[in-house]
N, C-alpha and C. Protein backbone atom coordinates (compact mmCIF):
# COMPACT_ATOMS: atom_id res chain seq x y z
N UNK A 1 -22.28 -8.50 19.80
CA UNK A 1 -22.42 -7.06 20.03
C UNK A 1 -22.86 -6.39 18.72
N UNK A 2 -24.14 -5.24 18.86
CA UNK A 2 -24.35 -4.50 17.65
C UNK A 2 -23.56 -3.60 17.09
N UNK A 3 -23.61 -3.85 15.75
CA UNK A 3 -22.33 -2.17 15.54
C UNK A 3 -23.03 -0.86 16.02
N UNK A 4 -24.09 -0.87 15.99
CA UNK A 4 -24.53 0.60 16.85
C UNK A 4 -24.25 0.80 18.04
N UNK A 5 -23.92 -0.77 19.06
CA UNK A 5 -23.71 -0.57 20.33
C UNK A 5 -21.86 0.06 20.11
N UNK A 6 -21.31 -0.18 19.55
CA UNK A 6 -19.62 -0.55 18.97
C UNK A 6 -19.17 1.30 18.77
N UNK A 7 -20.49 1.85 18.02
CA UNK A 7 -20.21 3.20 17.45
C UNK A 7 -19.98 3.97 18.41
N UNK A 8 -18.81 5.09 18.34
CA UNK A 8 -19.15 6.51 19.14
C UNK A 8 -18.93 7.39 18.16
N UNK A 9 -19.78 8.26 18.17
CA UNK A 9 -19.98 9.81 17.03
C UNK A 9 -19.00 10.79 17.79
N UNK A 10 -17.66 11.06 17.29
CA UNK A 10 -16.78 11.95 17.55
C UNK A 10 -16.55 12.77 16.56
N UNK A 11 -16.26 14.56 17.32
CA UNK A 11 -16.17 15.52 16.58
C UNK A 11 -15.03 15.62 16.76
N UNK A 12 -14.65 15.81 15.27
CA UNK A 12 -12.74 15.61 14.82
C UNK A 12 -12.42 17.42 14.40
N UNK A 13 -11.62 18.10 14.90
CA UNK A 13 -11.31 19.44 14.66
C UNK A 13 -10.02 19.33 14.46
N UNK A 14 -9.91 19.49 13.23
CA UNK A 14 -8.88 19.53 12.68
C UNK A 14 -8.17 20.74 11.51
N UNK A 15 -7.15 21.33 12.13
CA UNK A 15 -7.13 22.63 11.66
C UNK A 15 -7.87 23.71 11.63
N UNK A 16 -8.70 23.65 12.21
CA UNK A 16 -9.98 24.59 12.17
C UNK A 16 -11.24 24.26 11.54
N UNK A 17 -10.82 23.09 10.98
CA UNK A 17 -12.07 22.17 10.09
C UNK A 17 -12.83 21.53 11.26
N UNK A 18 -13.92 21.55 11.29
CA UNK A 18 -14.71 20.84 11.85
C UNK A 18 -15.58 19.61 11.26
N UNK A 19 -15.48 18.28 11.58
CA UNK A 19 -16.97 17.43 11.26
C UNK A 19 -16.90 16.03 12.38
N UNK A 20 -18.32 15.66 12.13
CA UNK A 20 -18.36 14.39 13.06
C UNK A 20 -18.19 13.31 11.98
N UNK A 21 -17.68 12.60 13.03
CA UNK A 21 -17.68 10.87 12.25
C UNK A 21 -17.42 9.90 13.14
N UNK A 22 -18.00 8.57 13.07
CA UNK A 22 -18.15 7.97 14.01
C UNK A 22 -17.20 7.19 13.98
N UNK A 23 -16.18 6.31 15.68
CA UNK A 23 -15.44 5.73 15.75
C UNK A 23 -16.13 4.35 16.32
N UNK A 24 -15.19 3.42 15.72
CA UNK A 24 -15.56 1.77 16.72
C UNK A 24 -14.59 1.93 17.61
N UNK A 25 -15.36 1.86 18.50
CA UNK A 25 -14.47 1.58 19.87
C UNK A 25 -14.13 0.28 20.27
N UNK A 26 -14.44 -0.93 19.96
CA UNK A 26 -14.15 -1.96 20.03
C UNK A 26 -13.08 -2.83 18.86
N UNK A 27 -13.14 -1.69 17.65
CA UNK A 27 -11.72 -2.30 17.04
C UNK A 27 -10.94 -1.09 16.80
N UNK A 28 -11.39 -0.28 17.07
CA UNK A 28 -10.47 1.22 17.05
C UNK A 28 -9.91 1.73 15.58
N UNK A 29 -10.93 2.06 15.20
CA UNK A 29 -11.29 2.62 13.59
C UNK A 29 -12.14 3.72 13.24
N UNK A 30 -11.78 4.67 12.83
CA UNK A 30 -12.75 5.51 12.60
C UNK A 30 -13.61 4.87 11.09
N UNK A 31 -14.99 5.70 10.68
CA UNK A 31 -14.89 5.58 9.10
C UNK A 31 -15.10 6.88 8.68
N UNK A 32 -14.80 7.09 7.56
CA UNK A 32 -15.24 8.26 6.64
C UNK A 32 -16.63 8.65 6.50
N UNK A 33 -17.21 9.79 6.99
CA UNK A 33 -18.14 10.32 7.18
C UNK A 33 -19.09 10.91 6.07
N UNK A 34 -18.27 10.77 4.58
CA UNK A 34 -18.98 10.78 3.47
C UNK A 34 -19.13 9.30 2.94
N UNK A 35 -17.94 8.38 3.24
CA UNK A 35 -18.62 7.04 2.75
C UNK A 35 -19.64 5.87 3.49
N UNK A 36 -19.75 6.49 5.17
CA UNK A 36 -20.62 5.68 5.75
C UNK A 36 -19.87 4.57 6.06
N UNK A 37 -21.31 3.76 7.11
CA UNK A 37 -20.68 2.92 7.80
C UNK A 37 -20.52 1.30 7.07
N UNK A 38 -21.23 1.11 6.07
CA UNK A 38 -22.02 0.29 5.62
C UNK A 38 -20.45 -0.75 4.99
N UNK A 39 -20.94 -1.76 5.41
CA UNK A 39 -20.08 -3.30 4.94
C UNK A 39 -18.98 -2.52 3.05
N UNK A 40 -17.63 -2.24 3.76
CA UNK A 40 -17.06 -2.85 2.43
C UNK A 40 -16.48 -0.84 1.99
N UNK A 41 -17.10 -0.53 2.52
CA UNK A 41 -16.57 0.91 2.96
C UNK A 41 -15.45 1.19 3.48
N UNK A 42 -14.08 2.27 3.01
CA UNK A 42 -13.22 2.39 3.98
C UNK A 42 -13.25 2.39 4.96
N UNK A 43 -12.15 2.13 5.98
CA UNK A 43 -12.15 2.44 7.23
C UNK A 43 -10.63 2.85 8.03
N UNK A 44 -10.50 3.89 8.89
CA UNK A 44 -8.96 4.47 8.87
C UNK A 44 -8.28 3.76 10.18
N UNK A 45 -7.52 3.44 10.86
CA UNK A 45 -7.16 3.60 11.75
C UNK A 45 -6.34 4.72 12.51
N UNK A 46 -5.98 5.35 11.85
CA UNK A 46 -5.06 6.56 11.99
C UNK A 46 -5.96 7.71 11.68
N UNK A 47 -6.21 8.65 12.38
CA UNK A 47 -7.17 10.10 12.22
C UNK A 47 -6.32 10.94 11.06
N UNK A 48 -5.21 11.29 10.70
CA UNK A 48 -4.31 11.41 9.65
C UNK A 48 -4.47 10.79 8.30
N UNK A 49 -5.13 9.50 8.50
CA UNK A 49 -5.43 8.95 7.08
C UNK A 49 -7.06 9.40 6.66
N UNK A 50 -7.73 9.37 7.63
CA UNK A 50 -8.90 9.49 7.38
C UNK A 50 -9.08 10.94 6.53
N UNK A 51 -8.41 12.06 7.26
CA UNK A 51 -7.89 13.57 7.00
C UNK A 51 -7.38 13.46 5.72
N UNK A 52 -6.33 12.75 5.45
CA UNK A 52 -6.70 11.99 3.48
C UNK A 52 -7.33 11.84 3.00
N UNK A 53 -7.71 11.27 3.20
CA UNK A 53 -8.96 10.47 2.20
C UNK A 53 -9.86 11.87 2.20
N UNK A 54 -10.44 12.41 3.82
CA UNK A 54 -11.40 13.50 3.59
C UNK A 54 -10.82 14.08 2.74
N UNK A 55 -9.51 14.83 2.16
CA UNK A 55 -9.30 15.82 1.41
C UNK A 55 -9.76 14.85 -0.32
N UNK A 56 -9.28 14.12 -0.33
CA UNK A 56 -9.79 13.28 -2.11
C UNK A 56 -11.25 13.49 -2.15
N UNK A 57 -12.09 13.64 -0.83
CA UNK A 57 -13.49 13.83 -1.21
C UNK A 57 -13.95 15.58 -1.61
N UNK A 58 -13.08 15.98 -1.51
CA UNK A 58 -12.81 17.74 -1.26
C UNK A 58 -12.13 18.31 -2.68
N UNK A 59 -11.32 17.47 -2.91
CA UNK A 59 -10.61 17.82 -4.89
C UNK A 59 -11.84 17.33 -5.46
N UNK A 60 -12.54 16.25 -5.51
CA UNK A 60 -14.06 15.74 -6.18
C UNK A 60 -15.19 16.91 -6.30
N UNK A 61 -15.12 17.15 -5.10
CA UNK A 61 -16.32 17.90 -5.03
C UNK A 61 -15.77 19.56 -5.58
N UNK A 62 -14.74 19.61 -5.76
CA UNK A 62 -14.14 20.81 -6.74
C UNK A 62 -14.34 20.79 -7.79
N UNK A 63 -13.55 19.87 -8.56
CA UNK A 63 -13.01 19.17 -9.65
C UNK A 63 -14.77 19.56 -10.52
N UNK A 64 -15.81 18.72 -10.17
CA UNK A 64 -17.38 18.87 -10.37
C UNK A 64 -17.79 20.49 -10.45
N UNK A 65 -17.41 20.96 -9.10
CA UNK A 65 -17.97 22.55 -9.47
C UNK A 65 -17.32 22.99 -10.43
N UNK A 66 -15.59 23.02 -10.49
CA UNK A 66 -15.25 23.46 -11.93
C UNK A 66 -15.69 22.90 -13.10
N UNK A 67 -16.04 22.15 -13.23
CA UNK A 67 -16.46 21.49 -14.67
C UNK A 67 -18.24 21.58 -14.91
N UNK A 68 -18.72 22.25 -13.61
CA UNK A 68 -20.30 22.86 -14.01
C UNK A 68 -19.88 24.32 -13.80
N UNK A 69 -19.01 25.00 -14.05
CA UNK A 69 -19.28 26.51 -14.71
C UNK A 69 -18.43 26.10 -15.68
N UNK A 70 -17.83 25.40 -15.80
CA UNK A 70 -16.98 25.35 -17.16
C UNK A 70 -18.20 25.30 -18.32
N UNK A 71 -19.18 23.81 -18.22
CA UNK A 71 -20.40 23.93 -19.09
C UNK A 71 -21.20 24.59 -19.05
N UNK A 72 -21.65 25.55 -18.14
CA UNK A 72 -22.58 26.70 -18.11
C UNK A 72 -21.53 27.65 -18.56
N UNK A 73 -20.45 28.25 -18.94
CA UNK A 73 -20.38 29.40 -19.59
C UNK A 73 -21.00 29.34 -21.39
């Protein structure tokens, strides 16, 4: 079986957050929708962990904006 056949693209609303990310339905895993599907990549089983991890990609992408106005002042 292909993993494209395996994939379903589900929209996860969570708290009022919205995004898609795709689940295997044949081993019952979501993955992280910023790290992709690709060999060697996380992968959650629990929609709660994934909602983790999304937030560590969310302090990053802070963490960066503060530290580019920090060097532009």
């Amino acid at each position: 079986m292909e993993l494209e056949s395996e994939l379903e693209l589900r929209l996860v609303d969570f708290e009022g957050s919205k995004f898609y990310t795709y689940y295997n339905r044949r081993q019952c895993f979501y993955y992280c929708p910023v790290c992709g599907t690709e060999e060697g990549n996380p992968i959650f089983f629990k929609l709660q962990d994934l909602i983790s991890h999304m937030r560590t990609h969310v302090k990053a992408i802070r963490q960066k904006s503060k530290e580019s106005r920090v060097e532009s002042e």
